[in-house]
Protein backbone atom coordinates (compact mmCIF):
# COMPACT_ATOMS: atom_id res chain seq x y z
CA UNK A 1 -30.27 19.31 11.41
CA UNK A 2 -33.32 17.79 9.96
CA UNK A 3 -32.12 18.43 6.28
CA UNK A 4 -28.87 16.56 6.50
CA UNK A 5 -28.97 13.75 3.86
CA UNK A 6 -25.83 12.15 2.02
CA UNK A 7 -26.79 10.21 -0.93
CA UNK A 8 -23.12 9.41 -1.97
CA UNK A 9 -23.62 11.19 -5.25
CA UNK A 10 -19.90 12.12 -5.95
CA UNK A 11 -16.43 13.85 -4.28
CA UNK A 12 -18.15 17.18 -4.06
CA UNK A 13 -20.81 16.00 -2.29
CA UNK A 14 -18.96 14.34 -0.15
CA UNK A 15 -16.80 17.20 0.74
CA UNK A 16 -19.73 19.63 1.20
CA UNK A 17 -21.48 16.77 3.37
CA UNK A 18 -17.90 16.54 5.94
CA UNK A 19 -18.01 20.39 6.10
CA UNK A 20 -21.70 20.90 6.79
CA UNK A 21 -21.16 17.61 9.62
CA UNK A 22 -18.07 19.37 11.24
CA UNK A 23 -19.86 22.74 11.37
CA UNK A 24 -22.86 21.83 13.00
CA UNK A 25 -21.08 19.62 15.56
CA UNK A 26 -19.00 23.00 15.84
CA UNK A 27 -21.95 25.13 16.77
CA UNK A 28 -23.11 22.25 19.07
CA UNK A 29 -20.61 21.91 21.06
CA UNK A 30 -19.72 18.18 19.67
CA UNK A 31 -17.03 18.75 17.72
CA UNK A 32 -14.26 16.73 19.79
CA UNK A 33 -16.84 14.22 20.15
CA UNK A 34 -16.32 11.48 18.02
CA UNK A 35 -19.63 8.85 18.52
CA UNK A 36 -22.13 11.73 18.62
CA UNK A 37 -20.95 12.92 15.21
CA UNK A 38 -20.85 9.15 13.77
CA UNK A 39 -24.43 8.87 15.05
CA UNK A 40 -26.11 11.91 13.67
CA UNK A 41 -23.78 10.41 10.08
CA UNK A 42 -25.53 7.30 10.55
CA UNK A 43 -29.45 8.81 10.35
CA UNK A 44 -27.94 10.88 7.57
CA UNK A 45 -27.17 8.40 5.32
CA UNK A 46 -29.60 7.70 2.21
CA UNK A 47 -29.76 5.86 -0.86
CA UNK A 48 -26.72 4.40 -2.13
CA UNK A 49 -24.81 5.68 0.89
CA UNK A 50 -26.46 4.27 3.10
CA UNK A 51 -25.91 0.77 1.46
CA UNK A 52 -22.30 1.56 1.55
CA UNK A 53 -22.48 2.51 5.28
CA UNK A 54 -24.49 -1.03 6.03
CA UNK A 55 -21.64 -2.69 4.89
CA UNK A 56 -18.83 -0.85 7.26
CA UNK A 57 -17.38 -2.30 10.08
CA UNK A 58 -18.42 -1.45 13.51
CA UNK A 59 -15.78 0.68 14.15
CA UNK A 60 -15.89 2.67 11.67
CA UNK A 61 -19.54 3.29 11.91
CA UNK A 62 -18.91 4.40 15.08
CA UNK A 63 -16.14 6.74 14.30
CA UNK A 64 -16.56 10.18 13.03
CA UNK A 65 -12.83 10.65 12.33
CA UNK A 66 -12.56 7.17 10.58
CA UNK A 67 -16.02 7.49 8.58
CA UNK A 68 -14.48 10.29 7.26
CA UNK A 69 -11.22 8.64 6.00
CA UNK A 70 -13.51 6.08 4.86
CA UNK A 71 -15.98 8.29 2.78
CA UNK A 72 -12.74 10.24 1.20
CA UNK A 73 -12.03 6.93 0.14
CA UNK A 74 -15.11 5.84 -1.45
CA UNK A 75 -16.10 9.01 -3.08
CA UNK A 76 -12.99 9.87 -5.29
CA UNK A 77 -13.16 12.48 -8.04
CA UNK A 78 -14.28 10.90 -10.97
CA UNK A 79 -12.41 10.92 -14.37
CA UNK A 80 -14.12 11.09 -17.78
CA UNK A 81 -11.47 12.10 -20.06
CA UNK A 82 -13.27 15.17 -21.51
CA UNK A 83 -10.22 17.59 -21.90
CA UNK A 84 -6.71 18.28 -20.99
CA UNK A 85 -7.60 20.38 -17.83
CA UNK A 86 -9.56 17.42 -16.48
CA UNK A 87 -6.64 15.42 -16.97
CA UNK A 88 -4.18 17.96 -15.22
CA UNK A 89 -6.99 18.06 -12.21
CA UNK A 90 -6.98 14.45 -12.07
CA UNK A 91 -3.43 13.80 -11.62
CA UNK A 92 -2.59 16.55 -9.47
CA UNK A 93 -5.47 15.28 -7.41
CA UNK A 94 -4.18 11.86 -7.10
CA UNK A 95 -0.82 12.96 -6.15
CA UNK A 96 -1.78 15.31 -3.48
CA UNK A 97 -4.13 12.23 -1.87
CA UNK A 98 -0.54 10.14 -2.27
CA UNK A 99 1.44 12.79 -0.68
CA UNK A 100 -1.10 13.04 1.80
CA UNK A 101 -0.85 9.54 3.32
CA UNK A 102 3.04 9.32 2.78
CA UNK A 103 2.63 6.89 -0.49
CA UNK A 104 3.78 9.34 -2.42
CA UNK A 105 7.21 7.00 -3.69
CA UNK A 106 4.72 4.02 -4.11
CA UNK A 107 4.14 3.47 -7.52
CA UNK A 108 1.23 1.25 -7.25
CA UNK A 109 -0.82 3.10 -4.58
CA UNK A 110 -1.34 5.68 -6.58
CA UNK A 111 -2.12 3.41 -9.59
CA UNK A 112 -4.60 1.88 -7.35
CA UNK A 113 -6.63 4.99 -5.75
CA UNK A 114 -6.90 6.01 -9.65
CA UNK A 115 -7.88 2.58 -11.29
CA UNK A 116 -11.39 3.71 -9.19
CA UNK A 117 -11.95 7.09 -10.69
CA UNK A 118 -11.98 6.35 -14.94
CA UNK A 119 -15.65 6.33 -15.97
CA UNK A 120 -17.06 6.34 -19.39
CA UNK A 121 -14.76 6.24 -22.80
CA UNK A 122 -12.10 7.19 -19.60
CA UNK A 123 -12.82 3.68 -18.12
CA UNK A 124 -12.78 1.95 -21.40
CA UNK A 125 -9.57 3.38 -22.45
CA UNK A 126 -7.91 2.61 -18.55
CA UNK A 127 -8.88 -1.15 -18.91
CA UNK A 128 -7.21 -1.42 -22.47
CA UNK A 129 -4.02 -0.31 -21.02
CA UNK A 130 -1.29 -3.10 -20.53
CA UNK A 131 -1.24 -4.12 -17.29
CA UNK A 132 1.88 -2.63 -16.18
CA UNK A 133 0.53 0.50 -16.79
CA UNK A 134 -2.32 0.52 -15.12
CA UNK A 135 -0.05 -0.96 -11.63
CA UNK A 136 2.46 1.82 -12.35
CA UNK A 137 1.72 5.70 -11.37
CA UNK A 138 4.21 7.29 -13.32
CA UNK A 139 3.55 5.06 -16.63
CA UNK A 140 -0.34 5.73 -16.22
CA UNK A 141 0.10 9.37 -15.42
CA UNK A 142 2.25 9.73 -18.78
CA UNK A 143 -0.25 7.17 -20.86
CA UNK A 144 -3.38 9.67 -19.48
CA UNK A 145 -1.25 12.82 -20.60
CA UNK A 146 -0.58 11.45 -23.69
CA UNK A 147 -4.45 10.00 -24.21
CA UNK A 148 -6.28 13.09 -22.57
CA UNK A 149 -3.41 15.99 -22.35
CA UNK A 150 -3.50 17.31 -26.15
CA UNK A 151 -5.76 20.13 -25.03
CA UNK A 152 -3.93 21.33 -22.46
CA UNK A 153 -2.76 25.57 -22.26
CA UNK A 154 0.87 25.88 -22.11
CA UNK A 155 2.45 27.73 -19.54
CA UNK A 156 4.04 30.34 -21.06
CA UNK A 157 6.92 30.70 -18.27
CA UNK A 158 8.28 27.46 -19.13
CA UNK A 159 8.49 27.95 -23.00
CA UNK A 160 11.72 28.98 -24.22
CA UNK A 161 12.58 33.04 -24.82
């Protein structure tokens, strides 16, 4: 379509972008075909995306199902730190992208698909962690609970009757 753009604004418009690509290479018959999606990508891409795409491989350019890997990847949900519930959102969603590619036991993959997520006072609190927390999932999942979590509803089937 003539309207397809992807600026690379954020995860949600990422994931809107994928689902609007896969639907109209659905209803043309293109689904299953790998190159013809990458191509109508490429001519999609604007702005800051398409910088992002210049610098990808061949491959990958030429890849529907790896440009998509690849643009999961660079657009991660972003974390600002501005209540408890964002926190809870933020580590569930890094734990379901760890279960997801079998890293799930891996305390520093994790750590690292998160370290690109922090912005604002999130970010500047992140980088004056201790080192070791900021390699180690489960320490920097308990250090962001502990920073960020305060807010957060309890459930009331797990308090005591």
């Amino acid at each position: 379509p003539s309207n397809l753009e992807f600026r690379g604004r954020d995860l949600k418009e990422c994931e809107h972008f994928i689902s609007t690509v896969n639907k109209y290479a659905r209803a043309e018959g293109k689904l299953r075909d790998d190159q013809w999606i990458a191509d109508l990508v490429a001519v999609s891409m604007a702005g800051d995306a398409m910088l992002w795409w210049s610098a990808l491989d061949a491959e990958t350019q030429g890849s529907w199902r790896l440009l998509q890997k690849a643009m999961l990847l660079r657009y991660r949900l972003q974390f600002a730190g501005s209540s408890g519930a964002e926190a809870e959102t933020f580590v569930h969603w890094v734990r379901q992208r760890a279960l997801d590619v079998g890293k799930f036991n891996d305390p520093h993959w994790p750590a690292e698909l998160a370290s690109g997520c922090f912005v604002g006072s999130a970010l500047r609190w992140y980088t004056s962690l201790d080192s070791g927390i900021r390699r180690d999932w489960d320490s920097l999942q308990q250090a962001i609970f502990r920073q960020y979590g305060q807010n957060v509803a309890e459930d009331p089937s797990s308090s005591p009757s």
